[in-house]
PDB file of N, CA and C in Angstrom:
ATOM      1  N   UNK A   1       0.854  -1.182   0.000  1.00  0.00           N
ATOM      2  CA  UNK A   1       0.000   0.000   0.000  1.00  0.00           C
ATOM      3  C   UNK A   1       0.893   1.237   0.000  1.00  0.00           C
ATOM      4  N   UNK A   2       0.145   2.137  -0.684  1.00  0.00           N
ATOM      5  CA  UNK A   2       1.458   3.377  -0.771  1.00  0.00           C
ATOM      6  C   UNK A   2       1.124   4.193   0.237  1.00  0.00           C
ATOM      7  N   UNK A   3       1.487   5.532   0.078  1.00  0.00           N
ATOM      8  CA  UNK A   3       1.360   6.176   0.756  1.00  0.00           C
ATOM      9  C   UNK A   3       0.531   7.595   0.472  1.00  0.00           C
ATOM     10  N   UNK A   4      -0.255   7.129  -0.654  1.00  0.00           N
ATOM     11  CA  UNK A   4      -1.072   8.298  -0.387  1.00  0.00           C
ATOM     12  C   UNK A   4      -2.469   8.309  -0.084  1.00  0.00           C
ATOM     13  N   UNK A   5      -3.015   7.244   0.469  1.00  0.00           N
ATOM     14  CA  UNK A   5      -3.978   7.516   1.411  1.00  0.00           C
ATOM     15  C   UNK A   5      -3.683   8.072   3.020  1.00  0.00           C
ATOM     16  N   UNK A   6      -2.667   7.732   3.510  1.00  0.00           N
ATOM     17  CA  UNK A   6      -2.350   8.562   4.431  1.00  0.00           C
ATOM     18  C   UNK A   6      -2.309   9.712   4.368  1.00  0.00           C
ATOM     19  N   UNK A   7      -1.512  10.227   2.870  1.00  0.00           N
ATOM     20  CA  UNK A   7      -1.395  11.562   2.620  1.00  0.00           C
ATOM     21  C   UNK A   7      -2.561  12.278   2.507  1.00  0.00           C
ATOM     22  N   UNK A   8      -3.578  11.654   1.656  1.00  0.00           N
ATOM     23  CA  UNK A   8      -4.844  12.302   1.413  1.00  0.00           C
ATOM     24  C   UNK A   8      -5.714  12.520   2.814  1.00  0.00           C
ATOM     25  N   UNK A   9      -5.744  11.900   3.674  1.00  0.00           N
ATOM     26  CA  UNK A   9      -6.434  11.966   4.923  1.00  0.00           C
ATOM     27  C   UNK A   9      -5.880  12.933   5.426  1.00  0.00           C
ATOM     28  N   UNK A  10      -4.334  13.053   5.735  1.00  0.00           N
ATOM     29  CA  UNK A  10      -3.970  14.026   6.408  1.00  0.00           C
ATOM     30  C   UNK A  10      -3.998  15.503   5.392  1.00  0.00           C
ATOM     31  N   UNK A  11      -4.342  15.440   4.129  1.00  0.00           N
ATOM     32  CA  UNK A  11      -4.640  16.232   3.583  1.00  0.00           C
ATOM     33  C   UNK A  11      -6.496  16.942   3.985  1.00  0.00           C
ATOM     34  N   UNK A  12      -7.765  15.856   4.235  1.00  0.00           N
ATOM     35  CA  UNK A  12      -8.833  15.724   4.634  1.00  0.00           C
ATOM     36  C   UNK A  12      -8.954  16.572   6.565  1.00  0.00           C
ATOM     37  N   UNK A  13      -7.957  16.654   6.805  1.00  0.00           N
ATOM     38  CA  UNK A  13      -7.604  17.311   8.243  1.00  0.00           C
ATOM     39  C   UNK A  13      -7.422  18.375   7.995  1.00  0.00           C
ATOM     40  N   UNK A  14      -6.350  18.860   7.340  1.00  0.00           N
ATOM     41  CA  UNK A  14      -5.943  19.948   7.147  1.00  0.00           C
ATOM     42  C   UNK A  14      -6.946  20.823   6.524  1.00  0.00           C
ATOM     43  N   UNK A  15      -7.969  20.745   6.061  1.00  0.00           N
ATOM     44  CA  UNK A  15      -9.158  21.140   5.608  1.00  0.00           C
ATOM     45  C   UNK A  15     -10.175  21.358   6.625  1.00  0.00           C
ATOM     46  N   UNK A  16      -9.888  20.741   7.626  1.00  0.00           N
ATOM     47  CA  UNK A  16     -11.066  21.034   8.482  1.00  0.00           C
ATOM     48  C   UNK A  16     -12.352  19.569   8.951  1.00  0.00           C
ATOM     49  N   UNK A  17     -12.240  18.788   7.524  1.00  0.00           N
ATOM     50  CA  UNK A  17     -12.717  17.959   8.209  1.00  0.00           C
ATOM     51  C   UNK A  17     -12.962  17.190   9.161  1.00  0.00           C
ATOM     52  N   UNK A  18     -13.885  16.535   9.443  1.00  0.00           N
ATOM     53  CA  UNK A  18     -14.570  15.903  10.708  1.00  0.00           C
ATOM     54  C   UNK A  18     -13.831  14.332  11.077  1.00  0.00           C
ATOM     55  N   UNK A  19     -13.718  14.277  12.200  1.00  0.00           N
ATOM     56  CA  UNK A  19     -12.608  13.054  12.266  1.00  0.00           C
ATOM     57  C   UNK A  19     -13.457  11.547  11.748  1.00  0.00           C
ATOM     58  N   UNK A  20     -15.021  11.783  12.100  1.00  0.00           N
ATOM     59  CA  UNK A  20     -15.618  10.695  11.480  1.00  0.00           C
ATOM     60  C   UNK A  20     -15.628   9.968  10.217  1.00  0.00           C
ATOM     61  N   UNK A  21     -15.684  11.980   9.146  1.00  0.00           N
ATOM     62  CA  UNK A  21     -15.855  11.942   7.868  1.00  0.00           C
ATOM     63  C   UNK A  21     -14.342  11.116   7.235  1.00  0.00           C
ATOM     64  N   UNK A  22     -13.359  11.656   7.701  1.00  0.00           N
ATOM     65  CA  UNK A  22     -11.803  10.993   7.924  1.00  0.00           C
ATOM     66  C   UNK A  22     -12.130   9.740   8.072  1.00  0.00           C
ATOM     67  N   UNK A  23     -12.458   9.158   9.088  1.00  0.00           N
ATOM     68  CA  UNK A  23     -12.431   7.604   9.080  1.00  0.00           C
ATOM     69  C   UNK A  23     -13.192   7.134   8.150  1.00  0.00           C
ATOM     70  N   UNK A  24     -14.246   7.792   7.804  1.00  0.00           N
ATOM     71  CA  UNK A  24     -15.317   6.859   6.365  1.00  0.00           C
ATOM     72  C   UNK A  24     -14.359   6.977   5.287  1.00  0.00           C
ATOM     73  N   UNK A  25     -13.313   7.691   5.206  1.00  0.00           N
ATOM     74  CA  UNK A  25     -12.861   7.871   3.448  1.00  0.00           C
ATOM     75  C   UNK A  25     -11.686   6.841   3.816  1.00  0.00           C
ATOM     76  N   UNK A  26     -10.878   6.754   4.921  1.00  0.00           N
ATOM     77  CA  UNK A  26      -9.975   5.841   5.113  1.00  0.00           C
ATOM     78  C   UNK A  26     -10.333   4.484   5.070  1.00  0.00           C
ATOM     79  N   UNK A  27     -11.743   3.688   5.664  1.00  0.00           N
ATOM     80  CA  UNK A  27     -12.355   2.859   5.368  1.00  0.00           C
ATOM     81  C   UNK A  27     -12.431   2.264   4.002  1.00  0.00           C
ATOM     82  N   UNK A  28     -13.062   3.292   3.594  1.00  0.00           N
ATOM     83  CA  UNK A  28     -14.008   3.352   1.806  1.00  0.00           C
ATOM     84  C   UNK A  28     -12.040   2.908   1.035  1.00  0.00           C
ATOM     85  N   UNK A  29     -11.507   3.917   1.070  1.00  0.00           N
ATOM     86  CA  UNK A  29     -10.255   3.986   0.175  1.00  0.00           C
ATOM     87  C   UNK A  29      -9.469   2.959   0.381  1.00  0.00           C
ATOM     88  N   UNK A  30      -9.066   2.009   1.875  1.00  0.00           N
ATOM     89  CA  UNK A  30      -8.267   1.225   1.511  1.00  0.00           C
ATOM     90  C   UNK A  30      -9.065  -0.113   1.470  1.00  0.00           C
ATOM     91  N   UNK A  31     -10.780  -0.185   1.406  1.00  0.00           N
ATOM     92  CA  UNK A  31     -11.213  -1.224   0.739  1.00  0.00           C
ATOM     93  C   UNK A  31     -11.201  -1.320  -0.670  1.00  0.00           C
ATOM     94  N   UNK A  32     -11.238  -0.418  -1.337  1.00  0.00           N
ATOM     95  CA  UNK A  32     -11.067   0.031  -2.985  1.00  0.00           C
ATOM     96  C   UNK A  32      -9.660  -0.820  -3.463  1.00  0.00           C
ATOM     97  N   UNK A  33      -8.240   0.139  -2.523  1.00  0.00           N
ATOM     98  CA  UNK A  33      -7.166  -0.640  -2.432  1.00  0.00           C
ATOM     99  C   UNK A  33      -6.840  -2.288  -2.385  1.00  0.00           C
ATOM    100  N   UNK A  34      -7.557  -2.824  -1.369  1.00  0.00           N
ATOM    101  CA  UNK A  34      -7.614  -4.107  -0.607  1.00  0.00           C
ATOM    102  C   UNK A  34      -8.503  -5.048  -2.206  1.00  0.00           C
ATOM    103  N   UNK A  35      -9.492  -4.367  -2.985  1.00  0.00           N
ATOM    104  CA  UNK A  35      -9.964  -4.880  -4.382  1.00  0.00           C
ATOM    105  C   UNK A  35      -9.052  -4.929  -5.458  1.00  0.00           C
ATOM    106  N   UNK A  36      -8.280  -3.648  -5.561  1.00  0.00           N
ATOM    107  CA  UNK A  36      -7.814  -4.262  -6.883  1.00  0.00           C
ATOM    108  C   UNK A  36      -6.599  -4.502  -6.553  1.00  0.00           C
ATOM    109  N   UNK A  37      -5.477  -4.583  -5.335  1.00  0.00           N
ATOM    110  CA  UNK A  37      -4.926  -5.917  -5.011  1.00  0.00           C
ATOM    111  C   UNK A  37      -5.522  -7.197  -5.469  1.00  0.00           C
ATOM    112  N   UNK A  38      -6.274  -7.285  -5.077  1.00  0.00           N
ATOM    113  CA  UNK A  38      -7.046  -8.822  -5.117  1.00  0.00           C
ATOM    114  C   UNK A  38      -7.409  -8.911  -6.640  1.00  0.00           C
ATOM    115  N   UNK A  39      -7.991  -7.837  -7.420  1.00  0.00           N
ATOM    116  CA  UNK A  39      -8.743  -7.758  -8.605  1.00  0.00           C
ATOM    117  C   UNK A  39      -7.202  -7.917  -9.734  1.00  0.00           C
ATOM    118  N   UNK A  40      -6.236  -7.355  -9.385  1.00  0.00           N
ATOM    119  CA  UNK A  40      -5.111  -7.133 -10.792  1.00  0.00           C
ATOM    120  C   UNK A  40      -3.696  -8.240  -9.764  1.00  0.00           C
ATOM    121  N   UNK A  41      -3.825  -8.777  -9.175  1.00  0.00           N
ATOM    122  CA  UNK A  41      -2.660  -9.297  -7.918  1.00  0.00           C
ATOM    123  C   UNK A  41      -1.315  -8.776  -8.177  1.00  0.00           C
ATOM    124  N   UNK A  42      -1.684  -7.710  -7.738  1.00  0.00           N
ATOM    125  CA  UNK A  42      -0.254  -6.612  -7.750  1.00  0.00           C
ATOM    126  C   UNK A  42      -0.422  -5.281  -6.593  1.00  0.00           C
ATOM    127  N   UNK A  43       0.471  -5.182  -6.011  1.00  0.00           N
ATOM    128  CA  UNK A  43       0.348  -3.946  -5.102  1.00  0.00           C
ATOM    129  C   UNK A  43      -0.469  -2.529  -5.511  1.00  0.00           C
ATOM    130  N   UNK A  44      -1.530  -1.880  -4.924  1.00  0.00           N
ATOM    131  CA  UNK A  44      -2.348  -1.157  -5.247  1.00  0.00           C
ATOM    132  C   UNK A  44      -1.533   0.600  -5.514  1.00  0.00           C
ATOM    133  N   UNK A  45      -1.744   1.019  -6.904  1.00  0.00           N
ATOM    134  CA  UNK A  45      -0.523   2.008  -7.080  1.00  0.00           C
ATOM    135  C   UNK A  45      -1.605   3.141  -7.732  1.00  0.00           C
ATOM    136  N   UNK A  46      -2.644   4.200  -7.229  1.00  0.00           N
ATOM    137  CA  UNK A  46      -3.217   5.061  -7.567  1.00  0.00           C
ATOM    138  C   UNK A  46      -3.618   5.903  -8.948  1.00  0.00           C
ATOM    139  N   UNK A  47      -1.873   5.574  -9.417  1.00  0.00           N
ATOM    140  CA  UNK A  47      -1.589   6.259 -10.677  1.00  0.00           C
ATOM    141  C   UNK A  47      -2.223   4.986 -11.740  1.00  0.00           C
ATOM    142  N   UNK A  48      -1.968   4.272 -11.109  1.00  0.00           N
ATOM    143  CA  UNK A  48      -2.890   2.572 -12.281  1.00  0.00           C
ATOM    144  C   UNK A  48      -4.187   2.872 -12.192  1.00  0.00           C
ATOM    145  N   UNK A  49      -4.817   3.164 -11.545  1.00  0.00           N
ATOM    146  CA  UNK A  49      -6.612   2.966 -11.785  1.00  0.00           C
ATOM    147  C   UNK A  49      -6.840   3.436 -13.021  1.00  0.00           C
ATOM    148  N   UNK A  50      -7.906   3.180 -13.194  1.00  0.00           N
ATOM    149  CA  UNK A  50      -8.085   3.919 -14.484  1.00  0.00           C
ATOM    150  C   UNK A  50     -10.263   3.775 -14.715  1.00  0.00           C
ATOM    151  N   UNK A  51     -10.568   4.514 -15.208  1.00  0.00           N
ATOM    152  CA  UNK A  51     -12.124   4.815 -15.112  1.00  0.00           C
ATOM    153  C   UNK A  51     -12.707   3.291 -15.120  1.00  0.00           C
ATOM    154  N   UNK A  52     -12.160   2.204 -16.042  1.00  0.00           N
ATOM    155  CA  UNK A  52     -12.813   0.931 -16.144  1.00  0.00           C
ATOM    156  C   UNK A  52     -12.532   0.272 -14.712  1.00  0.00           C
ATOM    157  N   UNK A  53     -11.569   0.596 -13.975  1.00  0.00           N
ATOM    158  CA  UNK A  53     -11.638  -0.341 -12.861  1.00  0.00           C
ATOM    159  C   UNK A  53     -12.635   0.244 -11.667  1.00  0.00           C
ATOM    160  N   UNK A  54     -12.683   1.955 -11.985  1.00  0.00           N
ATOM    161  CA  UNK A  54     -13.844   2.101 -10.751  1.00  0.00           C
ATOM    162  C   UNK A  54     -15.585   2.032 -11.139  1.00  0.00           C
ATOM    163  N   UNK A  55     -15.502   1.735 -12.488  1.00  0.00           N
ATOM    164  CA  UNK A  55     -16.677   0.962 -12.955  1.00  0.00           C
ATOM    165  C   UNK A  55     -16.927  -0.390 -12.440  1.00  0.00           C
ATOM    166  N   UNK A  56     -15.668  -0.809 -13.008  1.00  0.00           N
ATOM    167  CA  UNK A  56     -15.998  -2.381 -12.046  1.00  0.00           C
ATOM    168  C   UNK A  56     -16.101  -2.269 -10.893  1.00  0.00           C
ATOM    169  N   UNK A  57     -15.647  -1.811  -9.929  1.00  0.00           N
ATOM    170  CA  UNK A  57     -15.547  -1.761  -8.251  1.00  0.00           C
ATOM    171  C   UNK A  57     -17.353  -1.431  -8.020  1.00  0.00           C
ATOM    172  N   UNK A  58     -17.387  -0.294  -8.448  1.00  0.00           N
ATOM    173  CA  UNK A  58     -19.198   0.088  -8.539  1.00  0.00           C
ATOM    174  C   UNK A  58     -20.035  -0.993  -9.204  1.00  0.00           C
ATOM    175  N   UNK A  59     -19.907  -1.988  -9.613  1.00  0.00           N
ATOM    176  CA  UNK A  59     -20.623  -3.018 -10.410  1.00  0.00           C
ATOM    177  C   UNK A  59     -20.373  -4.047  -8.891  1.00  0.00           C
ATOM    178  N   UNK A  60     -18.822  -4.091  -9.006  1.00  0.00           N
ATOM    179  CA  UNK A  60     -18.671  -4.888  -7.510  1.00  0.00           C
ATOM    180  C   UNK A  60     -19.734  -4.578  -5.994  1.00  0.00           C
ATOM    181  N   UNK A  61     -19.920  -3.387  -5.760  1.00  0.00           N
ATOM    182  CA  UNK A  61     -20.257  -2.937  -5.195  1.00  0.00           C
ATOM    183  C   UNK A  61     -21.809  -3.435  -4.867  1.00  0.00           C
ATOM    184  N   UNK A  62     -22.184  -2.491  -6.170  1.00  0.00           N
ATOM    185  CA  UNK A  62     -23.694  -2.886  -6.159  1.00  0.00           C
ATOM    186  C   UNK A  62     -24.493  -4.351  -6.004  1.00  0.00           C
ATOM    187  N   UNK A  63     -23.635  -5.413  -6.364  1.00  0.00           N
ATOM    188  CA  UNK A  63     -24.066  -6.731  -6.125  1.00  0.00           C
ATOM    189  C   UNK A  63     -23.441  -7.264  -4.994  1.00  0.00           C
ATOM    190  N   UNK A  64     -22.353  -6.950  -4.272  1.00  0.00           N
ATOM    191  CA  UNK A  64     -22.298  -7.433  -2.759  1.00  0.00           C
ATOM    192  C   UNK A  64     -23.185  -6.331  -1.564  1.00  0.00           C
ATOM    193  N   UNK A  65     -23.370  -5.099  -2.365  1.00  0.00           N
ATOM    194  CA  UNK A  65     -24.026  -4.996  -1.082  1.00  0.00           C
ATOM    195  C   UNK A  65     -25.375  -4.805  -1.005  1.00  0.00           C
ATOM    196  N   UNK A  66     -26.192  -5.289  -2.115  1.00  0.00           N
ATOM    197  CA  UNK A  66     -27.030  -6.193  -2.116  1.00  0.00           C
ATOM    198  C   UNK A  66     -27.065  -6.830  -1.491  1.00  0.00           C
ATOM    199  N   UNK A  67     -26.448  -8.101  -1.521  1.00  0.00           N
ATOM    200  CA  UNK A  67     -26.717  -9.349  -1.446  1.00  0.00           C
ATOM    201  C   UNK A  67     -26.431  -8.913   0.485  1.00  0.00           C
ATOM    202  N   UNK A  68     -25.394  -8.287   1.207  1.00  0.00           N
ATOM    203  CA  UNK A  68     -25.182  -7.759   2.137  1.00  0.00           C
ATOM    204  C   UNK A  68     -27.071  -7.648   2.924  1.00  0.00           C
ATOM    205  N   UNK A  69     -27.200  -6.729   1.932  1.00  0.00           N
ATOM    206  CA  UNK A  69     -28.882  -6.367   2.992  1.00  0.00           C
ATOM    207  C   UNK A  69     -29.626  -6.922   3.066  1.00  0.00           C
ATOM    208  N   UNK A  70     -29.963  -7.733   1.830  1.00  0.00           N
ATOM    209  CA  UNK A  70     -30.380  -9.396   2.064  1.00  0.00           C
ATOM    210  C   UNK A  70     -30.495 -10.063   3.156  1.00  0.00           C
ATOM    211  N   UNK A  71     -29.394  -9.770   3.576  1.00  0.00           N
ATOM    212  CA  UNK A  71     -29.043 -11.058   4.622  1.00  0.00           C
ATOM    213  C   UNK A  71     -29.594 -10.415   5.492  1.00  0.00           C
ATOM    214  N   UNK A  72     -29.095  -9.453   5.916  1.00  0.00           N
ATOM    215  CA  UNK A  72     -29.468  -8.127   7.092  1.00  0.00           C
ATOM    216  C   UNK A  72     -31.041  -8.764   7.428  1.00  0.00           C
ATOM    217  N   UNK A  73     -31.641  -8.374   5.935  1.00  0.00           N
ATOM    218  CA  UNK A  73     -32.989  -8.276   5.866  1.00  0.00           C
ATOM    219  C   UNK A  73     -33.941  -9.616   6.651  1.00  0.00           C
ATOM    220  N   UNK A  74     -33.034 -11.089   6.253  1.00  0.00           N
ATOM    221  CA  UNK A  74     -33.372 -12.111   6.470  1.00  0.00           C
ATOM    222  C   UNK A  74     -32.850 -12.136   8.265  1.00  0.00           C
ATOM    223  N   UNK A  75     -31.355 -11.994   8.627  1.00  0.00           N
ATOM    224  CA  UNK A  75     -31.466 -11.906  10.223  1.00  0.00           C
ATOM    225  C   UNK A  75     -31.992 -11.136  11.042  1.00  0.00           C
ATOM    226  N   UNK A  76     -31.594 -10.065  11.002  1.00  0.00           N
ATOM    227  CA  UNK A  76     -32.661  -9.326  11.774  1.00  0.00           C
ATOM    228  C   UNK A  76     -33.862  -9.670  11.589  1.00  0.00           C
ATOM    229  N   UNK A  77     -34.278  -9.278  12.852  1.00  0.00           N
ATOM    230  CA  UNK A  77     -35.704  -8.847  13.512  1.00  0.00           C
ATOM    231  C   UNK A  77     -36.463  -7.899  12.966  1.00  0.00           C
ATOM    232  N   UNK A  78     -37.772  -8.567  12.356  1.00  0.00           N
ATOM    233  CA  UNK A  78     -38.486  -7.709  12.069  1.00  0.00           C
ATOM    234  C   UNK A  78     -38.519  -6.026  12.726  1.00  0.00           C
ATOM    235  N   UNK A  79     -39.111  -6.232  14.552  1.00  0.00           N
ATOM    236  CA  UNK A  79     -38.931  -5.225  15.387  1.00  0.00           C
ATOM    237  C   UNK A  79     -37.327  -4.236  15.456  1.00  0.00           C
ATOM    238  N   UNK A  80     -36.626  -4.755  14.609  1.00  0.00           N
ATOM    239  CA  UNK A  80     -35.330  -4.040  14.942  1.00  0.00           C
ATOM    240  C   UNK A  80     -35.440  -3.301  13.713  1.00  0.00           C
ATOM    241  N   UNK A  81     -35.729  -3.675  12.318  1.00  0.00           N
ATOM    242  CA  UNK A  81     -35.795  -3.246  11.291  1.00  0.00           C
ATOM    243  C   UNK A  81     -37.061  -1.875  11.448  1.00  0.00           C
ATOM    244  N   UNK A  82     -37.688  -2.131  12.252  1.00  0.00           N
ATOM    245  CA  UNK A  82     -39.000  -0.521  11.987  1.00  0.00           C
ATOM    246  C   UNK A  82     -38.515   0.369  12.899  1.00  0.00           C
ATOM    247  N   UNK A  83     -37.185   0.388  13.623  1.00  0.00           N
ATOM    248  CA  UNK A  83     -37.062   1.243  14.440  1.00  0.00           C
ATOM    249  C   UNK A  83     -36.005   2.308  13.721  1.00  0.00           C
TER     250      UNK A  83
END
């Protein structure tokens, strides 16, 4: 992993942002990372992405987290779900 998601976060500070909003993009970004490791099996290098792979990731996306609320939908509790 390189180093510019660190950079960019601490760039996301320096702006003012919210330490929460910080942790959602650090989350979000090195799961993106942690994909196309897995998706191209080569160390994740920023300057490589390119528009077709965050198409795919969003295609990725949309059908796991689907299938994600699904499940949600099926364990949970009715009563937990209307609250």
């Amino acid at each position: 992993m390189t180093e510019t998601i660190p950079l960019f976060l601490s760039q996301l500070q320096t702006k003012g942002k919210q330490p929460k909003t910080i942790s959602t993009y650090e989350i979000v970004l090195r799961q993106f990372a942690h994909w196309m490791e897995e998706t191209a099996g080569e160390l994740f290098r920023p300057e490589d992405v390119t528009p077709i792979d965050v198409a795919e990731y969003r295609r990725y996306l949309d059908v796991n987290l689907l299938q994600m609320r699904f499940v949600l939908d099926d364990w949970l509790p009715s009563s937990v779900m209307k609250h």
